[in-house]
PDB file of N, CA and C in Angstrom:
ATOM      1  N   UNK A   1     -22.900  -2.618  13.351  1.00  0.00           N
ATOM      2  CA  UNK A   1     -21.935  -3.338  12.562  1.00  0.00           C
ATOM      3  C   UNK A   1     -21.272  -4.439  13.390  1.00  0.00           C
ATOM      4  N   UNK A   2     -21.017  -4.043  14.875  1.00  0.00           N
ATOM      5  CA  UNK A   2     -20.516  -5.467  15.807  1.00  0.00           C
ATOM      6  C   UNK A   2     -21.358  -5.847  16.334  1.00  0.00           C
ATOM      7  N   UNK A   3     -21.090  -6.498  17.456  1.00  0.00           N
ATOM      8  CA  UNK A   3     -22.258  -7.557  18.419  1.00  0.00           C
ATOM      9  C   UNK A   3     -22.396  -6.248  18.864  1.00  0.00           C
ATOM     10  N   UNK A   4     -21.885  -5.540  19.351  1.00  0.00           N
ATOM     11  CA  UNK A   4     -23.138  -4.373  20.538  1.00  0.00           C
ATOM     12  C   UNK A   4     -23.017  -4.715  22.115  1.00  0.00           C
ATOM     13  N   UNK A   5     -22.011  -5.512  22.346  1.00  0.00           N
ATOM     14  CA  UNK A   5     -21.835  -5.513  23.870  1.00  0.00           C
ATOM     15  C   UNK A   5     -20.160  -4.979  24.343  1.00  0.00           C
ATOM     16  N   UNK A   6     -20.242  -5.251  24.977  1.00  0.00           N
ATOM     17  CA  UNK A   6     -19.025  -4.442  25.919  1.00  0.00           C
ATOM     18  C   UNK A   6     -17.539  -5.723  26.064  1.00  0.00           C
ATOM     19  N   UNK A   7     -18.025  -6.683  25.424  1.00  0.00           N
ATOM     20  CA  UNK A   7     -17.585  -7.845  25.816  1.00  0.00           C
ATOM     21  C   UNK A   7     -16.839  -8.259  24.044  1.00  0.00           C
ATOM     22  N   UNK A   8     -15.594  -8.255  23.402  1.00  0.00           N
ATOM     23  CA  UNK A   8     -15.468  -8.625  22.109  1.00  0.00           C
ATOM     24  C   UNK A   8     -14.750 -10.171  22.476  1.00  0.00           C
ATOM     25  N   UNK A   9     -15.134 -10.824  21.147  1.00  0.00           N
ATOM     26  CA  UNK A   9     -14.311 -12.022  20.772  1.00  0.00           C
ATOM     27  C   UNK A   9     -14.207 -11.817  19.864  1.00  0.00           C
ATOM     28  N   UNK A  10     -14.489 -11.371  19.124  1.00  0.00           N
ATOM     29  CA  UNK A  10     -14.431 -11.980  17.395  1.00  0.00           C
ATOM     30  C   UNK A  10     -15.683 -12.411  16.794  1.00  0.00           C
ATOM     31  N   UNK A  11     -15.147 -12.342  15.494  1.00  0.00           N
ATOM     32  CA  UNK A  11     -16.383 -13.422  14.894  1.00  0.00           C
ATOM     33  C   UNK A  11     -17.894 -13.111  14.559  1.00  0.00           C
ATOM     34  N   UNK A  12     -18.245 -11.637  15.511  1.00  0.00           N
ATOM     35  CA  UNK A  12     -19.402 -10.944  15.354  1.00  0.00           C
ATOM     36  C   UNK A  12     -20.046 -10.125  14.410  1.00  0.00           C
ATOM     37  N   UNK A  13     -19.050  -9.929  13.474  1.00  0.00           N
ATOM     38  CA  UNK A  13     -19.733  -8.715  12.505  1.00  0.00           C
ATOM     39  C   UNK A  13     -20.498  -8.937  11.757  1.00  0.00           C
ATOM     40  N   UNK A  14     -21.134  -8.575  11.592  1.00  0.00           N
ATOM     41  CA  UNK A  14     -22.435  -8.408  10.479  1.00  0.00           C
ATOM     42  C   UNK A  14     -22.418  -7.939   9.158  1.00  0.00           C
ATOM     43  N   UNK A  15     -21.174  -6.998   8.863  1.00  0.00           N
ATOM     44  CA  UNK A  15     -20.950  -6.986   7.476  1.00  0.00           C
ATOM     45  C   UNK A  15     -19.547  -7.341   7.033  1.00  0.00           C
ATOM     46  N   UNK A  16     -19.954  -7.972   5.852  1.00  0.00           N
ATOM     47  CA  UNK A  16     -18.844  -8.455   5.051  1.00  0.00           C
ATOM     48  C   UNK A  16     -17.278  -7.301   4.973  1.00  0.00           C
ATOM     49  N   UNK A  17     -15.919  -7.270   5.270  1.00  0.00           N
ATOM     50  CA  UNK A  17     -14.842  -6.450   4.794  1.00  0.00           C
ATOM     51  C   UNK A  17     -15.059  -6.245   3.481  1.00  0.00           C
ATOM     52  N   UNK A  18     -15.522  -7.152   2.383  1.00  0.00           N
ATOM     53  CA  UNK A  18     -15.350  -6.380   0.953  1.00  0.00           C
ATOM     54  C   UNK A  18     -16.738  -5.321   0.770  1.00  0.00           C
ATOM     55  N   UNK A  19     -17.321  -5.813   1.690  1.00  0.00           N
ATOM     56  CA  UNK A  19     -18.688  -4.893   1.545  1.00  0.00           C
ATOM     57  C   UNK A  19     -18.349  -3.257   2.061  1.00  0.00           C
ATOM     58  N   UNK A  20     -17.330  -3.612   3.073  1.00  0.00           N
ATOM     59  CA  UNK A  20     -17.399  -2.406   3.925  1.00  0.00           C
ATOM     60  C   UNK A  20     -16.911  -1.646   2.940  1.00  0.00           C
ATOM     61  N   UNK A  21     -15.449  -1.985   2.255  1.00  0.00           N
ATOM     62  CA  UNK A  21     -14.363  -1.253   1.875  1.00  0.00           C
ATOM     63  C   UNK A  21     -14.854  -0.895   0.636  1.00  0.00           C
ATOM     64  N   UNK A  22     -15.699  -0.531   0.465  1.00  0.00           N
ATOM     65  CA  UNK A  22     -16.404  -0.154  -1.413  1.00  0.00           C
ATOM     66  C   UNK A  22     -16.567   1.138  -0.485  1.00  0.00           C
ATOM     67  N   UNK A  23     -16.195   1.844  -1.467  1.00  0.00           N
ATOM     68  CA  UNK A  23     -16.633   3.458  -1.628  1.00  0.00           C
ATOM     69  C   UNK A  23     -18.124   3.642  -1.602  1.00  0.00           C
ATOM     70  N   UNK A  24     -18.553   4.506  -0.701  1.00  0.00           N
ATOM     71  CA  UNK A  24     -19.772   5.123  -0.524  1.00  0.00           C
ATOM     72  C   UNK A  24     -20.339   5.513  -1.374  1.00  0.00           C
ATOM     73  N   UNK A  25     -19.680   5.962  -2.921  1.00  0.00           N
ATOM     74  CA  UNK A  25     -20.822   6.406  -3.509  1.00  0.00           C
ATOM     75  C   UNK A  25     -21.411   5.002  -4.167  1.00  0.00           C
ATOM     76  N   UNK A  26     -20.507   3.742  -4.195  1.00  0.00           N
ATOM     77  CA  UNK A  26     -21.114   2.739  -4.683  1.00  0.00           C
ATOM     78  C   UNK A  26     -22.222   1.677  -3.389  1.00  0.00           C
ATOM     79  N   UNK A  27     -21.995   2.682  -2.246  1.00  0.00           N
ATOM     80  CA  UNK A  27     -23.060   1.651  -1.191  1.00  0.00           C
ATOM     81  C   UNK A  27     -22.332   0.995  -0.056  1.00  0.00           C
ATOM     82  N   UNK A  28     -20.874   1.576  -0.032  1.00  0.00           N
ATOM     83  CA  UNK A  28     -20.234   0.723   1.188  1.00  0.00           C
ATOM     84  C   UNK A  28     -19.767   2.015   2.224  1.00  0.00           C
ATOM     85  N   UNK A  29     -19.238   1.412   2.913  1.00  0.00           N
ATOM     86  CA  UNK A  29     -18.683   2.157   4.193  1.00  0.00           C
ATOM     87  C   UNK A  29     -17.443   3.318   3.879  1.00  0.00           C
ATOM     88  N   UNK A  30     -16.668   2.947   2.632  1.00  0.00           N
ATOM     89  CA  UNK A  30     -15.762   3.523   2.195  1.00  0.00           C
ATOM     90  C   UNK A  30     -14.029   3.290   3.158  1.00  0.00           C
ATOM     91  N   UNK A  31     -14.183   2.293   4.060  1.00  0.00           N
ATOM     92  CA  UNK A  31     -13.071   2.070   5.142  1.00  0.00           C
ATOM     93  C   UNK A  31     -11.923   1.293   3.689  1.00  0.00           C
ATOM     94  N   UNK A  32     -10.841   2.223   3.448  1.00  0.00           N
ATOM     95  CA  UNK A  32      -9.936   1.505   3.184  1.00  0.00           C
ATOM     96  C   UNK A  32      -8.890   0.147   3.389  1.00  0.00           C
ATOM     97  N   UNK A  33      -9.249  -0.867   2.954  1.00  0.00           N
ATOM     98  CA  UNK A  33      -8.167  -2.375   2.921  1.00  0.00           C
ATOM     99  C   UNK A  33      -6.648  -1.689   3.721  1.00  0.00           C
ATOM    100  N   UNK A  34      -6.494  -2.103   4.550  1.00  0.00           N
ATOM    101  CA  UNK A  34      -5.309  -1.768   5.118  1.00  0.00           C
ATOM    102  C   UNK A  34      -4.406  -2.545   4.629  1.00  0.00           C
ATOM    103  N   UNK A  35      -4.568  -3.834   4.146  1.00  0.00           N
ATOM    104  CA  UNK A  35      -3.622  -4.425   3.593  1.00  0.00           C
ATOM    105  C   UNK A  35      -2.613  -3.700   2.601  1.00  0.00           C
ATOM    106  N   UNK A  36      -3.949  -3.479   1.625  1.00  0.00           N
ATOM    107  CA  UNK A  36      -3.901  -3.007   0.145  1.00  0.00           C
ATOM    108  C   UNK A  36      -2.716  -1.528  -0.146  1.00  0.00           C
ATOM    109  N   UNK A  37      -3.211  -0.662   1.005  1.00  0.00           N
ATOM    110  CA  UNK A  37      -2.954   0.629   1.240  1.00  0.00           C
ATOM    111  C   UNK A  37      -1.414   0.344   1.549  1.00  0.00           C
ATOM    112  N   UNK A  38      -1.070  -0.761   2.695  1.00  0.00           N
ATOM    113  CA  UNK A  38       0.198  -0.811   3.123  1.00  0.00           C
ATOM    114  C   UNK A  38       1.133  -1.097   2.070  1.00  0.00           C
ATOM    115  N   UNK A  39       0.560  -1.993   0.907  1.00  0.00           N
ATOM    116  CA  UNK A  39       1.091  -2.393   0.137  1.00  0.00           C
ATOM    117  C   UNK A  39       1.445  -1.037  -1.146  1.00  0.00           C
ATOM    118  N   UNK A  40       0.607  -0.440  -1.385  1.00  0.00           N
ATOM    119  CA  UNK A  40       1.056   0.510  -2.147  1.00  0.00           C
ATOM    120  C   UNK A  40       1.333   2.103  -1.429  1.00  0.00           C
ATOM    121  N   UNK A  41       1.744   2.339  -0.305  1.00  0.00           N
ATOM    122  CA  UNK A  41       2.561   2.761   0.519  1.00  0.00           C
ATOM    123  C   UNK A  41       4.346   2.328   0.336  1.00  0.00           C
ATOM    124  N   UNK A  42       4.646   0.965   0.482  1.00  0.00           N
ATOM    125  CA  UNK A  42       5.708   0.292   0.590  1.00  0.00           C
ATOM    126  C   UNK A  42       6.224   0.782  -1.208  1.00  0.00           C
ATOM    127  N   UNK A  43       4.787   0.580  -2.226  1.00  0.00           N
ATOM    128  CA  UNK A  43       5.409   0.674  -3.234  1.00  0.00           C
ATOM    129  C   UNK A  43       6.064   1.983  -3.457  1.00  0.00           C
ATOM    130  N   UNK A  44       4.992   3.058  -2.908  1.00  0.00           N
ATOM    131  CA  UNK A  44       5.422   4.630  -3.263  1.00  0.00           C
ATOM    132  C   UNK A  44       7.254   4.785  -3.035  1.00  0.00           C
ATOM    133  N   UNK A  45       7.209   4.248  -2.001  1.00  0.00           N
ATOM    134  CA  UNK A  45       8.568   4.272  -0.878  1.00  0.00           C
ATOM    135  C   UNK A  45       9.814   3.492  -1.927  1.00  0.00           C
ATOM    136  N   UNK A  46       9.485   2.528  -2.792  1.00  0.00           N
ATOM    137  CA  UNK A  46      10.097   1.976  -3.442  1.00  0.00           C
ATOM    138  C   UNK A  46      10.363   2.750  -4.910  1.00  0.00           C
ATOM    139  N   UNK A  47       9.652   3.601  -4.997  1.00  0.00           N
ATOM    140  CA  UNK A  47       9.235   4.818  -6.507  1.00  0.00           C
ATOM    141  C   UNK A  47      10.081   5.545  -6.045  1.00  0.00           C
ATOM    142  N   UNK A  48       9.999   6.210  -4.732  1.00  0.00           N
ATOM    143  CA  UNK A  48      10.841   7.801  -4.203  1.00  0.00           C
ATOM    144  C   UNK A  48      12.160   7.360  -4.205  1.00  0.00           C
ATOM    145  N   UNK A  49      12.503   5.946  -4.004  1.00  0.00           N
ATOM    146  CA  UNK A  49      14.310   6.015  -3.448  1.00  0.00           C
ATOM    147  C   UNK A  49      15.118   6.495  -4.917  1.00  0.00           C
ATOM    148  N   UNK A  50      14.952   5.591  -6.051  1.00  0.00           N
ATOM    149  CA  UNK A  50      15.600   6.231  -7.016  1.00  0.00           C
ATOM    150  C   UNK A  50      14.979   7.409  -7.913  1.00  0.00           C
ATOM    151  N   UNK A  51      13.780   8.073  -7.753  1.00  0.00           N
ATOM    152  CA  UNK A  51      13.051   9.271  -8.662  1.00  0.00           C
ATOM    153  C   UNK A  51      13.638  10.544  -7.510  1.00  0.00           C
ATOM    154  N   UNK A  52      13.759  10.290  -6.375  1.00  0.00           N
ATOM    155  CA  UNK A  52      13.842  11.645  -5.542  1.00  0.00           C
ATOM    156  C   UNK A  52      14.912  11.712  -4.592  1.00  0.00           C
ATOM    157  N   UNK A  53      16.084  11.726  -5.013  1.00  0.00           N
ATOM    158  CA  UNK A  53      17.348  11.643  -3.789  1.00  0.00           C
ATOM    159  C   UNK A  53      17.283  12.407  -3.350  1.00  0.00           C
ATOM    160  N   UNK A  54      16.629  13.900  -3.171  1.00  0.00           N
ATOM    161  CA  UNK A  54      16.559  14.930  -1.845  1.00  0.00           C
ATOM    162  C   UNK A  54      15.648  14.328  -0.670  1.00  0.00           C
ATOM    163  N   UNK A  55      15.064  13.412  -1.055  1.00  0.00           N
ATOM    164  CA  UNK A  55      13.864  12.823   0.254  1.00  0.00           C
ATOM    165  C   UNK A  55      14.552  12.226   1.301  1.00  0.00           C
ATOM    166  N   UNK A  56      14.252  13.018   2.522  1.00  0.00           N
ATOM    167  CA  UNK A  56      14.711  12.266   4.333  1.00  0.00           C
ATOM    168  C   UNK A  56      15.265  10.989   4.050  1.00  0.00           C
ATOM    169  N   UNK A  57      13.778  10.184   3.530  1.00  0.00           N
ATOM    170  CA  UNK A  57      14.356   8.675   4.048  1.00  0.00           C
ATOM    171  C   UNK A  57      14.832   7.623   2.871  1.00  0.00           C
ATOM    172  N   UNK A  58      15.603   8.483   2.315  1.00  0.00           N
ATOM    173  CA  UNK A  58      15.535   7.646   0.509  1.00  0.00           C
ATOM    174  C   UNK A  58      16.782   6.909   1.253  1.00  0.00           C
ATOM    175  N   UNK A  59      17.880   7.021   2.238  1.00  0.00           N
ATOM    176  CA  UNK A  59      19.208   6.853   2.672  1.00  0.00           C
ATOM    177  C   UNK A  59      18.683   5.805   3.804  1.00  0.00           C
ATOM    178  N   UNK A  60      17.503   5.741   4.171  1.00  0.00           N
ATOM    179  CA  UNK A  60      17.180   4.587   5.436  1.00  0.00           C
ATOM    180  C   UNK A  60      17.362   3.004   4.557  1.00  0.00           C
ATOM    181  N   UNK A  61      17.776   2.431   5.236  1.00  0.00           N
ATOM    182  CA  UNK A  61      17.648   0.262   4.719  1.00  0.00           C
ATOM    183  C   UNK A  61      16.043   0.407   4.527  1.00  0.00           C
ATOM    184  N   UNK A  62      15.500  -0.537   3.573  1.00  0.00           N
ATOM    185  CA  UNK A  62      14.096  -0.826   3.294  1.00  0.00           C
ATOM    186  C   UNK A  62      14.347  -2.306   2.895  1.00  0.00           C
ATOM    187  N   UNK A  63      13.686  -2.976   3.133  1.00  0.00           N
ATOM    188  CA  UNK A  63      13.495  -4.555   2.919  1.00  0.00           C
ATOM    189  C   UNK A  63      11.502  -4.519   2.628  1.00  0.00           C
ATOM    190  N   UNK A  64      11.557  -4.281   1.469  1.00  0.00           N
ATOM    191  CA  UNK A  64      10.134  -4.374   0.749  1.00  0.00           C
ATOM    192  C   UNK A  64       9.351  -5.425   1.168  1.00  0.00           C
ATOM    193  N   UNK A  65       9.641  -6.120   0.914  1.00  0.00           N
ATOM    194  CA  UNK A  65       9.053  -7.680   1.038  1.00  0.00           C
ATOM    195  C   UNK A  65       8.788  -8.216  -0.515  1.00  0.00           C
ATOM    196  N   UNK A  66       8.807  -9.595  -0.517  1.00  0.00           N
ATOM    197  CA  UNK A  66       8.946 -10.473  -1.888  1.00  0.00           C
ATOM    198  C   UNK A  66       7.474  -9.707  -2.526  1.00  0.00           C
ATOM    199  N   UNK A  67       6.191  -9.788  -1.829  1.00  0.00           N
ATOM    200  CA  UNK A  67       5.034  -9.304  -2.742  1.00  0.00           C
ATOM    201  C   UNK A  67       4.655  -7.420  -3.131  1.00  0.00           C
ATOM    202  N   UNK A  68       6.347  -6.984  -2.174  1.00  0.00           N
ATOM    203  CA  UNK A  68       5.879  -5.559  -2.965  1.00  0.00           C
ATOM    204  C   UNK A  68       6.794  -5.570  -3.775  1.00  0.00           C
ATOM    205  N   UNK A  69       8.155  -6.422  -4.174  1.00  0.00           N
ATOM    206  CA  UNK A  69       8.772  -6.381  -5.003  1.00  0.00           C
ATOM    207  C   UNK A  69       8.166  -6.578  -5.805  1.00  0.00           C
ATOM    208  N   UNK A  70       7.398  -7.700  -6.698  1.00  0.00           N
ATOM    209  CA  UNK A  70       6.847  -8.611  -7.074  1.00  0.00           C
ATOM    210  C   UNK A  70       5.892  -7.297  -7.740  1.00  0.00           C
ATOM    211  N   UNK A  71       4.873  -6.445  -6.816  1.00  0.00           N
ATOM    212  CA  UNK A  71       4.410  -5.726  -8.031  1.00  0.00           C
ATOM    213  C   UNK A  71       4.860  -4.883  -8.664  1.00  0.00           C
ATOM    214  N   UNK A  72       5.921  -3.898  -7.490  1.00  0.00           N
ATOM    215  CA  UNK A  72       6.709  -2.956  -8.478  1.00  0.00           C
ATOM    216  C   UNK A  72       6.973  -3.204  -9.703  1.00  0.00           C
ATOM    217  N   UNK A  73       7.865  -4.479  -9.587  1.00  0.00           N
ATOM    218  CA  UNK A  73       8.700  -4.914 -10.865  1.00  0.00           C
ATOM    219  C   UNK A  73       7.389  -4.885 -12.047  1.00  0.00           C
ATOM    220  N   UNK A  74       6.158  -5.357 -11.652  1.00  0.00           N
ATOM    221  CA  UNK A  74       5.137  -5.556 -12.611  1.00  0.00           C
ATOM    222  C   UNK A  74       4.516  -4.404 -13.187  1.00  0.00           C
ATOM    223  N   UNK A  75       4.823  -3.634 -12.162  1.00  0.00           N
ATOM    224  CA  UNK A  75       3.926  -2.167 -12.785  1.00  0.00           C
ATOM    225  C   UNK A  75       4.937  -0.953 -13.114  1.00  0.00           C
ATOM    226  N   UNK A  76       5.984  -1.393 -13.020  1.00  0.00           N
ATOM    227  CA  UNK A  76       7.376  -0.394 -13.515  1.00  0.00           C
ATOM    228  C   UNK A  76       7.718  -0.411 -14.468  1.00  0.00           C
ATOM    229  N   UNK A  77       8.035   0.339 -15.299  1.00  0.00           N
ATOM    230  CA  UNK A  77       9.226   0.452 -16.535  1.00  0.00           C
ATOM    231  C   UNK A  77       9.958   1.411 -16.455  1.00  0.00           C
ATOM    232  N   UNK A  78      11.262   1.122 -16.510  1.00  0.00           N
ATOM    233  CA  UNK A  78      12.784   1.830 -16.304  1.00  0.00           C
ATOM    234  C   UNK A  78      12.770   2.205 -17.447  1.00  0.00           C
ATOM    235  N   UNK A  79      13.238   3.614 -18.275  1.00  0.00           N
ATOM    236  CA  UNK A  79      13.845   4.191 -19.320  1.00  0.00           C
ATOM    237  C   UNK A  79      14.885   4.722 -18.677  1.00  0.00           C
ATOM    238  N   UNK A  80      16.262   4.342 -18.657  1.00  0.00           N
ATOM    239  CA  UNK A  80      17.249   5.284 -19.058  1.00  0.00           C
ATOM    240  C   UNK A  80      17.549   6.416 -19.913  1.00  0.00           C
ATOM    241  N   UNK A  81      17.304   7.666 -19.747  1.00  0.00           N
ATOM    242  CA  UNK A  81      17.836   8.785 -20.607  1.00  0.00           C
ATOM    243  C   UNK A  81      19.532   9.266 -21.082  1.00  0.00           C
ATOM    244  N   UNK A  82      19.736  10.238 -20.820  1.00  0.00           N
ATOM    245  CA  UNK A  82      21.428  10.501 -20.870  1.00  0.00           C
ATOM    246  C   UNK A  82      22.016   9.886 -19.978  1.00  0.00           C
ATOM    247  N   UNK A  83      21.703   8.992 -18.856  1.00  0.00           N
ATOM    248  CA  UNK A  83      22.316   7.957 -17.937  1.00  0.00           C
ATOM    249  C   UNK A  83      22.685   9.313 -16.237  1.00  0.00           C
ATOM    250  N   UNK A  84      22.582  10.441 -16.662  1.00  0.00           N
ATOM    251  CA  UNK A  84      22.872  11.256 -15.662  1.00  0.00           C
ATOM    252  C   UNK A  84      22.170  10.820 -14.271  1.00  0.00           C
ATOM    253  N   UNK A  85      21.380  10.260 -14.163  1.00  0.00           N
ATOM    254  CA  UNK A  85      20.663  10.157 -12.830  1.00  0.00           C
ATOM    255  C   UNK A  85      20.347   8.931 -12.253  1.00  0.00           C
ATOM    256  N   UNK A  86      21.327   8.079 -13.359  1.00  0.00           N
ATOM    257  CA  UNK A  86      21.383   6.584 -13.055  1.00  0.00           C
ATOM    258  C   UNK A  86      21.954   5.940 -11.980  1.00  0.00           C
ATOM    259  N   UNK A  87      21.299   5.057 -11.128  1.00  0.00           N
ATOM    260  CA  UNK A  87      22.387   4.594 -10.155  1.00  0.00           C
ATOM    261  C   UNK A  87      22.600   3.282 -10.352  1.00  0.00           C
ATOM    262  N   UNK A  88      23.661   2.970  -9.472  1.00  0.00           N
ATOM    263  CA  UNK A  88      24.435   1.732 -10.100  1.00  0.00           C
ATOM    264  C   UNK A  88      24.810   1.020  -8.430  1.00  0.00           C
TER     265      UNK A  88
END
């Protein structure tokens, strides 16, 4: 998959990243997008602060970033119920 010497620069690989990151049963390497992963990581983290206030780090500062805001907001919908678990 690299050059094969002992020596890296860059620039050597032989297979494509979108090739790699396809799941094996469709023919790829199955190596997960680290991007992708980080990004819906950040989102989970953004799901737990208001669904789970017993969690460690729901009380730590988080600064998402504009493009994980950006999907949350897109793939979220808020229902308010009896307002009991609402925060403000």
């Amino acid at each position: 998959m690299w050059h094969g010497s002992d020596v890296v620069n860059g620039g050597h690989c032989l297979v494509a990243w979108p090739r790699v990151s396809v799941p094996t049963e469709l023919g790829g390497l199955g190596i997960h997008d680290l991007m992708v992963m980080g990004l819906a990581l950040r989102m989970r983290y953004d799901w737990l602060q208001p669904t789970d206030p017993n969690r460690v780090l729901v009380d730590l500062p988080c600064q998402s970033g504009h493009a994980v805001e950006v999907m949350f907001e897109a793939s979220v919908t808020v229902r308010v119920g009896d307002g009991s678990r609402t925060r403000f």
